[in-house]
PDB file of N, CA and C in Angstrom:
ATOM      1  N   UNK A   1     -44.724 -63.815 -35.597  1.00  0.00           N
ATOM      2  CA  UNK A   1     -43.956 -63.122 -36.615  1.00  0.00           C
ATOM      3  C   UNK A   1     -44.630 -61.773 -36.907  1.00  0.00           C
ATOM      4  N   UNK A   2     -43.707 -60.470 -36.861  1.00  0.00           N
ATOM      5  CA  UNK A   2     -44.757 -58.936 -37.470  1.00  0.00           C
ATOM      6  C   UNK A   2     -44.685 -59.553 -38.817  1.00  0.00           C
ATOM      7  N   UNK A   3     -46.222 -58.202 -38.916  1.00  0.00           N
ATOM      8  CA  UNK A   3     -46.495 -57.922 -40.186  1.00  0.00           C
ATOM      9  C   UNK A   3     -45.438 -57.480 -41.107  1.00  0.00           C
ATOM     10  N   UNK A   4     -45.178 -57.508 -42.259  1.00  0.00           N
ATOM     11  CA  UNK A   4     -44.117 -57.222 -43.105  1.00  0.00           C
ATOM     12  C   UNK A   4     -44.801 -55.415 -43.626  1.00  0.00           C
ATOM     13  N   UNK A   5     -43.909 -54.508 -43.515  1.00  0.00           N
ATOM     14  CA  UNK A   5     -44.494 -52.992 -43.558  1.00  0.00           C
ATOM     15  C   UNK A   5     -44.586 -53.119 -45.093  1.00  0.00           C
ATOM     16  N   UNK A   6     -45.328 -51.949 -45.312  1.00  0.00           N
ATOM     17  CA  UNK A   6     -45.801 -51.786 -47.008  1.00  0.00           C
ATOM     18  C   UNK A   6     -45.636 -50.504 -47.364  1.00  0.00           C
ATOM     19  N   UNK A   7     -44.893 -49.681 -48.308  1.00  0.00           N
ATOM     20  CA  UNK A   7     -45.292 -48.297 -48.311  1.00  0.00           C
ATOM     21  C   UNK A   7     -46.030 -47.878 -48.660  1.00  0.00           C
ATOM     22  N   UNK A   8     -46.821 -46.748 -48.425  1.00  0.00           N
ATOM     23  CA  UNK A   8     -47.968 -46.448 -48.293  1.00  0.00           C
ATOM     24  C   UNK A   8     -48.629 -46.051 -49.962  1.00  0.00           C
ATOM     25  N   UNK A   9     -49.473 -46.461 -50.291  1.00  0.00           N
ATOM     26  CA  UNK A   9     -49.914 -46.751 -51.587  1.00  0.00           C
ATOM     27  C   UNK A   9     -49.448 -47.730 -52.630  1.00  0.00           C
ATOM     28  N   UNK A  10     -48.939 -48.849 -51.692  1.00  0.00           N
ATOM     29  CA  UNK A  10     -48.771 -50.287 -52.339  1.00  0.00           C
ATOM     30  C   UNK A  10     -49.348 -50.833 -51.822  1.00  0.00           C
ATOM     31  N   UNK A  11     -49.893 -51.924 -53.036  1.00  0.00           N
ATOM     32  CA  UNK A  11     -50.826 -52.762 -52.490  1.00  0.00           C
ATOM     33  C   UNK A  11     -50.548 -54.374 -52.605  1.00  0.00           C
ATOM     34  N   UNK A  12     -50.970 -55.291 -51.953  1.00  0.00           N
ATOM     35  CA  UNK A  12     -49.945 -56.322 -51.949  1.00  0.00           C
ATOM     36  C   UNK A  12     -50.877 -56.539 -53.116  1.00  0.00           C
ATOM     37  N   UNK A  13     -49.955 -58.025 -53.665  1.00  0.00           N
ATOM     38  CA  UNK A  13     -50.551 -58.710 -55.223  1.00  0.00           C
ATOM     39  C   UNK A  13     -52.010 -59.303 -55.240  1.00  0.00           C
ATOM     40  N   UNK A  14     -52.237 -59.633 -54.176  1.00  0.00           N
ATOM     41  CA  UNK A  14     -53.583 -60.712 -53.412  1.00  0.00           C
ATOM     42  C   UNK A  14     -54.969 -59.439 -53.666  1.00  0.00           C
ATOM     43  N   UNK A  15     -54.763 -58.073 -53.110  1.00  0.00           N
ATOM     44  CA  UNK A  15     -55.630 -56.937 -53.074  1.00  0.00           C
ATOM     45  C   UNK A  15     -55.274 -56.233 -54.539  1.00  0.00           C
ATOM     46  N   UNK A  16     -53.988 -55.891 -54.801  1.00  0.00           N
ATOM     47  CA  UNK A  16     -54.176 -55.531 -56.383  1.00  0.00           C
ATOM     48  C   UNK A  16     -55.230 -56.451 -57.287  1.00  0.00           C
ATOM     49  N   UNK A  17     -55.142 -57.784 -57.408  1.00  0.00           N
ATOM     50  CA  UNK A  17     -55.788 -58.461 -58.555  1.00  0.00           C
ATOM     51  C   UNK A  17     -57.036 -57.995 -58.408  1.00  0.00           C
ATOM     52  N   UNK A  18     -57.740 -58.439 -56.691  1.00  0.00           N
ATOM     53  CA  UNK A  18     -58.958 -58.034 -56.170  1.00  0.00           C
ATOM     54  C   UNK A  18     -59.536 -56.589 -56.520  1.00  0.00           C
ATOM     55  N   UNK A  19     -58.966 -55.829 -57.133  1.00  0.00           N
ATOM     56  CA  UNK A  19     -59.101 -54.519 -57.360  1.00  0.00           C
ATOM     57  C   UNK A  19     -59.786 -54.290 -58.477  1.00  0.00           C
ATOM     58  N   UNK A  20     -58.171 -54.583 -59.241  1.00  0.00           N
ATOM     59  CA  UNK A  20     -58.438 -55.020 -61.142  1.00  0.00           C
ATOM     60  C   UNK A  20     -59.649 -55.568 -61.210  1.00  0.00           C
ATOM     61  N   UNK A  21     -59.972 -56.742 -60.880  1.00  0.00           N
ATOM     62  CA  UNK A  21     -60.998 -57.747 -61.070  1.00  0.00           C
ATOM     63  C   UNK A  21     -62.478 -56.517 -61.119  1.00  0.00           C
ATOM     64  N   UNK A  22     -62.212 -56.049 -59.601  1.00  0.00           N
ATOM     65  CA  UNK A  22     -63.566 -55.367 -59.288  1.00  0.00           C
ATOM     66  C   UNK A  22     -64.125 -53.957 -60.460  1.00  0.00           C
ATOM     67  N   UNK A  23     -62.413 -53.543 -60.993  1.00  0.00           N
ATOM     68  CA  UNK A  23     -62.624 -52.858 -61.923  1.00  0.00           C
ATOM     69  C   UNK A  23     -62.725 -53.144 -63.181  1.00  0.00           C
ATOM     70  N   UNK A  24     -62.934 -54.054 -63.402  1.00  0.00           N
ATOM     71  CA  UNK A  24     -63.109 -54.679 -64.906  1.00  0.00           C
ATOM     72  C   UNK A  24     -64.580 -55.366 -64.875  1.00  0.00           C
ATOM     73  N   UNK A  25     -65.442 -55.657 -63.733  1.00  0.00           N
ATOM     74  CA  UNK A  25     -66.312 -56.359 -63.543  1.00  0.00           C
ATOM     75  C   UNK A  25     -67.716 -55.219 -63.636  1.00  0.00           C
ATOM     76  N   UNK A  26     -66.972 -53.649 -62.898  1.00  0.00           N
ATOM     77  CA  UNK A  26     -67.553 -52.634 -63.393  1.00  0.00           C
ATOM     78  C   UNK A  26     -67.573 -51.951 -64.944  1.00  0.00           C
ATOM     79  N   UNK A  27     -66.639 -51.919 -65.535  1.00  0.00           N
ATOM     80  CA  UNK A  27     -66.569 -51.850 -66.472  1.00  0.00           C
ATOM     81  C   UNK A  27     -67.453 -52.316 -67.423  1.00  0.00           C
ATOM     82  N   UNK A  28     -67.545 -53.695 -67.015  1.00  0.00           N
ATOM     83  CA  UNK A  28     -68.011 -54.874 -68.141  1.00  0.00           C
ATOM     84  C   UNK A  28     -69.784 -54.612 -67.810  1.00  0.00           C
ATOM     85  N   UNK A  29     -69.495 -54.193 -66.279  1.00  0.00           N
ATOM     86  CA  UNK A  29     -71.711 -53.626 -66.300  1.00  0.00           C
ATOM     87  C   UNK A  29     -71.766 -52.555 -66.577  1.00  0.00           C
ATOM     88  N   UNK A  30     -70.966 -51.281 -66.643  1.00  0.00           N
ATOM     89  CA  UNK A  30     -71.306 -49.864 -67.490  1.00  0.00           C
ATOM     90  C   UNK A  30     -71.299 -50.131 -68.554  1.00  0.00           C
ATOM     91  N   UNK A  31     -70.464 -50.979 -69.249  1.00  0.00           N
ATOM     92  CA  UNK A  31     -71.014 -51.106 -71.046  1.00  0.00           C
ATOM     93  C   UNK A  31     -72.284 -52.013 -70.863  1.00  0.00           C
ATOM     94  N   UNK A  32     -72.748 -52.977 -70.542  1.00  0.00           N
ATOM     95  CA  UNK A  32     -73.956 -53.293 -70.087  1.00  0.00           C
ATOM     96  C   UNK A  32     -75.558 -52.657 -70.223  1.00  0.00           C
ATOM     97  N   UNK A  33     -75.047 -51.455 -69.490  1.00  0.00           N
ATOM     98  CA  UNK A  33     -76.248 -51.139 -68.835  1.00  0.00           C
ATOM     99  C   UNK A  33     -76.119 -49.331 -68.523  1.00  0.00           C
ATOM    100  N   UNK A  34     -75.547 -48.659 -69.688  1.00  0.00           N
ATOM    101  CA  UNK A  34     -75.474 -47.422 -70.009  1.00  0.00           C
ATOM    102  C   UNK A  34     -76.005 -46.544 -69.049  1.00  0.00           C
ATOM    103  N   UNK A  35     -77.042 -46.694 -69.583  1.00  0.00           N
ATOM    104  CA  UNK A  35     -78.682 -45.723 -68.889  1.00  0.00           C
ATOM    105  C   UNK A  35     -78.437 -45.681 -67.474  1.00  0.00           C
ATOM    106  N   UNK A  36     -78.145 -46.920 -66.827  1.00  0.00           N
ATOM    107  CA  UNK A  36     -77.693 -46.939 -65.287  1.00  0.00           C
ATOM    108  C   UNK A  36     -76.167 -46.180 -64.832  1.00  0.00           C
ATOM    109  N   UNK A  37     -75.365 -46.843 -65.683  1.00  0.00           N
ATOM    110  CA  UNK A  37     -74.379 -46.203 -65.371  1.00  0.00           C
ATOM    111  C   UNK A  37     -74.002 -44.894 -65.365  1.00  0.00           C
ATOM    112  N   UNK A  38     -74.881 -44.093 -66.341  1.00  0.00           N
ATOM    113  CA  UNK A  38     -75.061 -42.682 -66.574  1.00  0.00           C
ATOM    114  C   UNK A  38     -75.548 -42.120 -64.991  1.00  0.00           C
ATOM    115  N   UNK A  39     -76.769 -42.675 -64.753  1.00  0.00           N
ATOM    116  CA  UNK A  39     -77.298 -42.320 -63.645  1.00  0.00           C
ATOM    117  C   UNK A  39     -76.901 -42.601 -62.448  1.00  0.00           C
ATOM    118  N   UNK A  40     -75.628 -43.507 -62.204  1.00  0.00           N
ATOM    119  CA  UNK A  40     -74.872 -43.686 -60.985  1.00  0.00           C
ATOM    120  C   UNK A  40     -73.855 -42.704 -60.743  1.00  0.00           C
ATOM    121  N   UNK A  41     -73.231 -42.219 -62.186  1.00  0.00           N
ATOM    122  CA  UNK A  41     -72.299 -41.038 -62.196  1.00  0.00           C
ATOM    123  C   UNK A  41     -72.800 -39.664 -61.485  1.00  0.00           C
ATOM    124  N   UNK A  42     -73.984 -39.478 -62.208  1.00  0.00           N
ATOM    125  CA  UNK A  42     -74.899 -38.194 -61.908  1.00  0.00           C
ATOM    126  C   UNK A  42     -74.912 -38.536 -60.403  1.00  0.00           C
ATOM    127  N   UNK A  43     -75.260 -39.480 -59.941  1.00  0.00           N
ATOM    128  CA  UNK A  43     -75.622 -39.278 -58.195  1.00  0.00           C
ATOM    129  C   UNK A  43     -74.152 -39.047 -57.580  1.00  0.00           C
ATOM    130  N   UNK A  44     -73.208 -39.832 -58.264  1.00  0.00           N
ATOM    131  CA  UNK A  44     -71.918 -39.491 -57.514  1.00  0.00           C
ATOM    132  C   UNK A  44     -71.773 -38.139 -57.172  1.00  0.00           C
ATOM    133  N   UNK A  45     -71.647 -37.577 -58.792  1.00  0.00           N
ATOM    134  CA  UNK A  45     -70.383 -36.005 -59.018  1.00  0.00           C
ATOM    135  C   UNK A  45     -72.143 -35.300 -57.611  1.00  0.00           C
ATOM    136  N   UNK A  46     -73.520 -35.612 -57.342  1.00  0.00           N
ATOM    137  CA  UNK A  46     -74.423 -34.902 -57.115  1.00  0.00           C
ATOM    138  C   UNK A  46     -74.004 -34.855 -55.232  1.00  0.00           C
ATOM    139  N   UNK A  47     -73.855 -36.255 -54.980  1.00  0.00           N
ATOM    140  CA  UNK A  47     -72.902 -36.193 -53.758  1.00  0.00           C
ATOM    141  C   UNK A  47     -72.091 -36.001 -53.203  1.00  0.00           C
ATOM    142  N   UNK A  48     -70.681 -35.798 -54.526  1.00  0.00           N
ATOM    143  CA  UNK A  48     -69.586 -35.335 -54.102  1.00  0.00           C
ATOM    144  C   UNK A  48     -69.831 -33.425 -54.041  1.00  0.00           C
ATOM    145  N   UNK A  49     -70.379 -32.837 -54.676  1.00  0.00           N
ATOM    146  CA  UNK A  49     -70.969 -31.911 -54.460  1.00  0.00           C
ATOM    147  C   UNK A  49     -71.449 -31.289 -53.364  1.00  0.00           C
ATOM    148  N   UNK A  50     -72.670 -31.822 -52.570  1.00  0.00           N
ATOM    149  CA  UNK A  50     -72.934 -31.585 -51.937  1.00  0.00           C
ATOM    150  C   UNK A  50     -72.058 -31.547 -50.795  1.00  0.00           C
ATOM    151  N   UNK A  51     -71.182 -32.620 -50.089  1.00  0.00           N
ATOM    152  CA  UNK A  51     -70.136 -32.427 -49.471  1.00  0.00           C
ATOM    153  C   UNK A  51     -69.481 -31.462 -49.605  1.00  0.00           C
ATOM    154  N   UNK A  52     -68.857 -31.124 -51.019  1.00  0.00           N
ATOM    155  CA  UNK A  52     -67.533 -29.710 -51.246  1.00  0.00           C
ATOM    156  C   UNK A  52     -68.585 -28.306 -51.154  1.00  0.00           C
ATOM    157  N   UNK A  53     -70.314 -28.892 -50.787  1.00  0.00           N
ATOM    158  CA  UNK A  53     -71.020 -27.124 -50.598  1.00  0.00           C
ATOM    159  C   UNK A  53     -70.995 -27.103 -49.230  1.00  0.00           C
ATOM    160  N   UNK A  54     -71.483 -28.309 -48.501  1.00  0.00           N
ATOM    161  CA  UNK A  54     -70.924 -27.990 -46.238  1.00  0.00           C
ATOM    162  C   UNK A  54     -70.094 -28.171 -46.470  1.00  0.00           C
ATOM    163  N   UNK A  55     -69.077 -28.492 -46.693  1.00  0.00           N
ATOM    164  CA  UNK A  55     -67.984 -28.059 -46.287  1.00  0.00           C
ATOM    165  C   UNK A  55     -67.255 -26.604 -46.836  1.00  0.00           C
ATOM    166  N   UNK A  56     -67.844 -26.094 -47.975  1.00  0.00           N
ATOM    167  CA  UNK A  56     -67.695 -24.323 -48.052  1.00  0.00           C
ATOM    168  C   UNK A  56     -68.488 -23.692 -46.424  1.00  0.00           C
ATOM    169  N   UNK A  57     -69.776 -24.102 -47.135  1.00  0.00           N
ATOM    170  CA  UNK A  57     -70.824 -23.389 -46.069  1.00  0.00           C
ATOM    171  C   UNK A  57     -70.077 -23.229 -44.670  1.00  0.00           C
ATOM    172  N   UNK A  58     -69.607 -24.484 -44.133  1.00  0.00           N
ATOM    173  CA  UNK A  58     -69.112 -24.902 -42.528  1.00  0.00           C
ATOM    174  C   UNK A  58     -67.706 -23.868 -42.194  1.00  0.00           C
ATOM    175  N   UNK A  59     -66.986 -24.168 -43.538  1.00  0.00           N
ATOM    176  CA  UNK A  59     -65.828 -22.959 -43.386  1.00  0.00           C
ATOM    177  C   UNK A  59     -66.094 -21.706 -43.579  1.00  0.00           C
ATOM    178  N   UNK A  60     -66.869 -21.201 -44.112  1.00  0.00           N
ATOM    179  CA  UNK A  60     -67.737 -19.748 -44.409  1.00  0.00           C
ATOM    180  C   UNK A  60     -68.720 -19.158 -43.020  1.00  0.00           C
ATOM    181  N   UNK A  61     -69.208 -20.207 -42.671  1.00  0.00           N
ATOM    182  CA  UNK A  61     -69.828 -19.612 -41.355  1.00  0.00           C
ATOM    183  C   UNK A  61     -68.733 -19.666 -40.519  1.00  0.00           C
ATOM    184  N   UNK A  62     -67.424 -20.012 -40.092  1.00  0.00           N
ATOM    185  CA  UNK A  62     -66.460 -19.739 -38.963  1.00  0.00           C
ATOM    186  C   UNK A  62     -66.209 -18.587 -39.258  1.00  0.00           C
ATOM    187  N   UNK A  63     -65.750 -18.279 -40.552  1.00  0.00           N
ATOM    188  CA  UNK A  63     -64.788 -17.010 -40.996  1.00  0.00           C
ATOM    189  C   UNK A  63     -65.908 -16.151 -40.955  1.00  0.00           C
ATOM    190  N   UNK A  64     -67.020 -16.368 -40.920  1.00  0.00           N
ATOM    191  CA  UNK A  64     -68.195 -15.424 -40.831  1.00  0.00           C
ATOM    192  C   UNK A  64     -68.146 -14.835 -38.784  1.00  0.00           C
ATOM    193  N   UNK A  65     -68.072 -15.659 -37.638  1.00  0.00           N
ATOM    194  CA  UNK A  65     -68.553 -15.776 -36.804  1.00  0.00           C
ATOM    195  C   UNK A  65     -66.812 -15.328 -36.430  1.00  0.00           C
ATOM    196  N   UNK A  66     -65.274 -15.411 -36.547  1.00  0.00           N
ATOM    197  CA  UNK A  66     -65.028 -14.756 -36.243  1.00  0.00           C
ATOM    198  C   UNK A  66     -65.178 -12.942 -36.549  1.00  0.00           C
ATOM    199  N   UNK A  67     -64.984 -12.337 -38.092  1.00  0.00           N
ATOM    200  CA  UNK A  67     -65.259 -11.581 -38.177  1.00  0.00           C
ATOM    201  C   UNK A  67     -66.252 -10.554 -37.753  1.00  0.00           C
ATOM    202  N   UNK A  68     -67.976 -11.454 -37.212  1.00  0.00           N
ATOM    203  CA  UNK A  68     -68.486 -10.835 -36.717  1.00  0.00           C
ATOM    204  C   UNK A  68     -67.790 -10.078 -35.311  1.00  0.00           C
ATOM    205  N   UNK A  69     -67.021 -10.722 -34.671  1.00  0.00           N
ATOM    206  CA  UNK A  69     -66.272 -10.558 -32.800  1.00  0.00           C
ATOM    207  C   UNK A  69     -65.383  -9.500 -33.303  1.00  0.00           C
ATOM    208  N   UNK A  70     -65.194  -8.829 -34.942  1.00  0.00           N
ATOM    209  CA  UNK A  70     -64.430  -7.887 -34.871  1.00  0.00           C
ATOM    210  C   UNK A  70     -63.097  -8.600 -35.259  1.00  0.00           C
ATOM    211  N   UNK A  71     -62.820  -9.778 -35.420  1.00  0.00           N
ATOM    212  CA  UNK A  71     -61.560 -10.451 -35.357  1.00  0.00           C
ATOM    213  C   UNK A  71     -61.149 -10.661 -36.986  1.00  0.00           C
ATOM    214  N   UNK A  72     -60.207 -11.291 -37.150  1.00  0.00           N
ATOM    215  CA  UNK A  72     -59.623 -11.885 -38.803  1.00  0.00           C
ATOM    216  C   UNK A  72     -58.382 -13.637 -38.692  1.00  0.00           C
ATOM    217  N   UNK A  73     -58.940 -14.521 -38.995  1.00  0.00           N
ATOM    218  CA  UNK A  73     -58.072 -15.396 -38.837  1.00  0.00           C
ATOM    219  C   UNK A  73     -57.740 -15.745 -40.425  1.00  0.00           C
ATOM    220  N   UNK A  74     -56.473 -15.543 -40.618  1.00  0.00           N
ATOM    221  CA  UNK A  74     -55.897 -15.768 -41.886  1.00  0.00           C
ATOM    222  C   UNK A  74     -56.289 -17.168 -41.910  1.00  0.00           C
ATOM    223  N   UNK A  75     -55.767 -18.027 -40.888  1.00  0.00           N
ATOM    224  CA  UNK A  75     -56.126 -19.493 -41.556  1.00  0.00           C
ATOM    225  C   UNK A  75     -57.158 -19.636 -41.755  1.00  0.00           C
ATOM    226  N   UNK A  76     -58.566 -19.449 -40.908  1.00  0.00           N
ATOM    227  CA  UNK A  76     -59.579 -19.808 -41.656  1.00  0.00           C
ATOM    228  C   UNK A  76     -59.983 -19.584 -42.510  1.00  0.00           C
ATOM    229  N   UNK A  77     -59.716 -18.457 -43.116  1.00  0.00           N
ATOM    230  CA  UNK A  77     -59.449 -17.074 -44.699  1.00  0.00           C
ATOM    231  C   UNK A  77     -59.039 -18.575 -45.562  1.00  0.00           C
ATOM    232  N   UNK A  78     -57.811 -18.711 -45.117  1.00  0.00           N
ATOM    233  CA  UNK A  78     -56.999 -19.788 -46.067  1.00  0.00           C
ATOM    234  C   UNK A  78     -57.951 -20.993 -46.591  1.00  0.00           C
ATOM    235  N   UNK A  79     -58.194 -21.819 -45.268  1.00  0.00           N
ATOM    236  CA  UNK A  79     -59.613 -22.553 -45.350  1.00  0.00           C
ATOM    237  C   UNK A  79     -60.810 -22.695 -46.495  1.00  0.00           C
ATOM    238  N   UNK A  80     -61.483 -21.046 -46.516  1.00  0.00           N
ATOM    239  CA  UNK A  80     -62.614 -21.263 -46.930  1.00  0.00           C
ATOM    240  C   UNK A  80     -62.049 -20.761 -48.233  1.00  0.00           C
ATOM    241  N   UNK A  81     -60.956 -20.792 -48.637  1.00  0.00           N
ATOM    242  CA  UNK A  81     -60.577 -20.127 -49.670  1.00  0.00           C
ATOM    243  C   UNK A  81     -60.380 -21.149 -50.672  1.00  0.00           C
ATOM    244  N   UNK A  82     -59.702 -22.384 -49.913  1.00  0.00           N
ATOM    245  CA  UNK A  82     -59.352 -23.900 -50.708  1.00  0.00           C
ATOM    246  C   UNK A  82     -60.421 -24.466 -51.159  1.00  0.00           C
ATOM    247  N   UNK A  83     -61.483 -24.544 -49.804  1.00  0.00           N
ATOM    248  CA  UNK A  83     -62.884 -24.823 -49.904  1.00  0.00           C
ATOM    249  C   UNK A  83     -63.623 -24.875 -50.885  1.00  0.00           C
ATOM    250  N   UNK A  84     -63.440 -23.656 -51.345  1.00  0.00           N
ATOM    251  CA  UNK A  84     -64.137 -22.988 -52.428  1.00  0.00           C
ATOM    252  C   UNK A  84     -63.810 -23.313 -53.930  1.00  0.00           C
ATOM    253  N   UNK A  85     -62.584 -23.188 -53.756  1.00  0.00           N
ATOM    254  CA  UNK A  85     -61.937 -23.470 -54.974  1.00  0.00           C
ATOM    255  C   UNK A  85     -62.058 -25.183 -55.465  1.00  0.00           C
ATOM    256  N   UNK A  86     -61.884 -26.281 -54.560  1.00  0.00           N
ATOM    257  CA  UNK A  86     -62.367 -26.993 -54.783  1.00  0.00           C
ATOM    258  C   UNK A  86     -64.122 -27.282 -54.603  1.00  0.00           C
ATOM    259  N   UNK A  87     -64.582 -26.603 -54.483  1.00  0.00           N
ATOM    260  CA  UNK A  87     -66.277 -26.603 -55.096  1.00  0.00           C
ATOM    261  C   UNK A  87     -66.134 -26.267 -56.518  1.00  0.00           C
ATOM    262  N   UNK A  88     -65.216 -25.506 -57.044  1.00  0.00           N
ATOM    263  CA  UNK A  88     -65.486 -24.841 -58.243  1.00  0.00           C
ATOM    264  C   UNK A  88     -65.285 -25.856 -58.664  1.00  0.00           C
ATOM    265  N   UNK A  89     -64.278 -26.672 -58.516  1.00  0.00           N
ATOM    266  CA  UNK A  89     -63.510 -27.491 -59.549  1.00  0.00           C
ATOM    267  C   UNK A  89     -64.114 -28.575 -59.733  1.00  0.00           C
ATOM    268  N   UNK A  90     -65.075 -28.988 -58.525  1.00  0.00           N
ATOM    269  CA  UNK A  90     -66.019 -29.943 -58.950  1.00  0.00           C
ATOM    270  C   UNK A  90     -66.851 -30.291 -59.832  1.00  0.00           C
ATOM    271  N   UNK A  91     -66.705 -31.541 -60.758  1.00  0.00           N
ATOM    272  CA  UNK A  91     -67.391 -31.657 -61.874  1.00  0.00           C
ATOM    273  C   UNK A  91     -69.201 -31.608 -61.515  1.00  0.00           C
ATOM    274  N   UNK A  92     -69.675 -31.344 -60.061  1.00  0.00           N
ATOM    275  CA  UNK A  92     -70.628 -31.227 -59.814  1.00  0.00           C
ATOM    276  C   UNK A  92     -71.616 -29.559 -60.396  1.00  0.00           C
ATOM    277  N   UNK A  93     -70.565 -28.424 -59.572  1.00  0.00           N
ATOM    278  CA  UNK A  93     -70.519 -27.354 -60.095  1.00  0.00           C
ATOM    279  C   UNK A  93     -70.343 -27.228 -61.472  1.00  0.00           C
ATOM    280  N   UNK A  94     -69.755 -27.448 -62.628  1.00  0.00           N
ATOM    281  CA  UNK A  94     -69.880 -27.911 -64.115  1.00  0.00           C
ATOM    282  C   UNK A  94     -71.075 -28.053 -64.384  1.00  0.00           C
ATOM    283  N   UNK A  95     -71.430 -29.008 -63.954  1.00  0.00           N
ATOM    284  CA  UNK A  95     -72.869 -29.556 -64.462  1.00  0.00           C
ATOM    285  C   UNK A  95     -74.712 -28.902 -63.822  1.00  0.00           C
ATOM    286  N   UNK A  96     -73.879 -28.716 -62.676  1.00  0.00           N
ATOM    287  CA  UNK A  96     -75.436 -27.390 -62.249  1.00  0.00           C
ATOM    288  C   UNK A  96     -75.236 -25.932 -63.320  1.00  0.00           C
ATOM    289  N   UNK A  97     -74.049 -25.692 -63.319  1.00  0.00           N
ATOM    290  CA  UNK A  97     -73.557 -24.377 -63.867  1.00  0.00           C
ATOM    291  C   UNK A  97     -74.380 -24.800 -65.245  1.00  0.00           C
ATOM    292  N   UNK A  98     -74.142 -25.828 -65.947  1.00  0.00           N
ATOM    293  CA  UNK A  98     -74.804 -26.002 -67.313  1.00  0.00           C
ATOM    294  C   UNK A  98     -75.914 -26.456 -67.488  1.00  0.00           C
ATOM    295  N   UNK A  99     -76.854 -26.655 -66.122  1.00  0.00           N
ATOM    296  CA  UNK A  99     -78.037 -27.284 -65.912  1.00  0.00           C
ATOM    297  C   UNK A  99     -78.842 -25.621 -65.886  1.00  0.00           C
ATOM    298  N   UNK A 100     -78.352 -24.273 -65.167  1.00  0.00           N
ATOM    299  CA  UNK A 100     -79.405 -23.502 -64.718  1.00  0.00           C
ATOM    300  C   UNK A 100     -78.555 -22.528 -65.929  1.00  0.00           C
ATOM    301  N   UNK A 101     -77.660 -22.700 -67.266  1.00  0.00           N
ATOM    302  CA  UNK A 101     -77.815 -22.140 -68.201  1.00  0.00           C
ATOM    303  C   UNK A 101     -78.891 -22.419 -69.219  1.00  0.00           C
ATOM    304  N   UNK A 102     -78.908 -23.411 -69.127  1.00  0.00           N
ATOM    305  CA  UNK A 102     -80.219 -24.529 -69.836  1.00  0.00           C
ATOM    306  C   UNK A 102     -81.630 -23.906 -69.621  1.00  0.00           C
ATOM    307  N   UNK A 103     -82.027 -24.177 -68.445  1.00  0.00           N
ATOM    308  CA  UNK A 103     -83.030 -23.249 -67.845  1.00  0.00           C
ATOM    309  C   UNK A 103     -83.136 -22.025 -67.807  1.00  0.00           C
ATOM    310  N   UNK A 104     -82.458 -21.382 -67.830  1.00  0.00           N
ATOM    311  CA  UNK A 104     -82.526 -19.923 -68.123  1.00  0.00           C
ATOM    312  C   UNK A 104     -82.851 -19.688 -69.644  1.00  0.00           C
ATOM    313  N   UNK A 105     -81.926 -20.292 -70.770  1.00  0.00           N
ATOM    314  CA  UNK A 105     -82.034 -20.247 -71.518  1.00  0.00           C
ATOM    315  C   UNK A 105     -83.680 -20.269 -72.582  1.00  0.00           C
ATOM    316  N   UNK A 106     -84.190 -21.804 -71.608  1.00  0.00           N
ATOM    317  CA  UNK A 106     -85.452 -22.177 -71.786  1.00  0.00           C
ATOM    318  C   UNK A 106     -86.698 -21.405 -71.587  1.00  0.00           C
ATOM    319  N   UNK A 107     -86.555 -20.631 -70.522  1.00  0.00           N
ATOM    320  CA  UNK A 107     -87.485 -19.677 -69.565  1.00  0.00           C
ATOM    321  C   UNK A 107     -87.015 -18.309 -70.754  1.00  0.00           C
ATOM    322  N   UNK A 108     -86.660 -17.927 -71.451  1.00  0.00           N
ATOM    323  CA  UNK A 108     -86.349 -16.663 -72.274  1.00  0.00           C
ATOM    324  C   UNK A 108     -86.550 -17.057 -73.267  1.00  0.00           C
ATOM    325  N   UNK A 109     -86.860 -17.991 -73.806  1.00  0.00           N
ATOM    326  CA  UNK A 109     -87.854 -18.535 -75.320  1.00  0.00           C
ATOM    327  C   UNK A 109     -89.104 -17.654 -75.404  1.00  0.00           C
TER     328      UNK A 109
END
């Protein structure tokens, strides 16, 4: 017998509950255990970060390496342009941005 098709971002009832469950089980250890959970966030937004900076960097050096040949590719333009914009938007960028105001701030005392 085939598989019965699913559209895409449904989830059958068996993996929904499994979900819920897993998200309520987190839940129930971030109120728990604060201090940790604080510090699992920080490594996230610190990793998701780093990803949305190679992947600027990676699109920035193409658009770099054609232009050097004298050339211009709009799409990669386009590219490092999205790139970027989602770095900004990253709650990672937020939080360095308010980490080296801090420090600056501190260092001018």
């Amino acid at each position: 017998m085939p598989a019965v098709a699913q559209a895409p971002g449904f989830l059958n009832p068996e993996t929904r509950s499994r979900e819920l469950q897993d998200i309520e089980h987190t839940a129930a250890w971030d109120a728990a255990h604060p201090d940790a959970a604080a510090k699992a966030l920080a490594e996230k937004r610190q990793r998701e970060f780093t990803i949305l900076m190679a992947d600027f960097a990676h699109s920035w050096n193409k658009l770099v390496q054609v232009a050097g040949r004298g050339g211009w590719n709009a799409k990669e333009a386009r590219k490092t342009r999205e790139a970027f914009e989602r770095l900004a938007r990253s709650e990672g960028w937020i939080e360095e941005s308010k980490a080296v105001a801090k420090d600056t701030a501190a260092r001018s005392k």
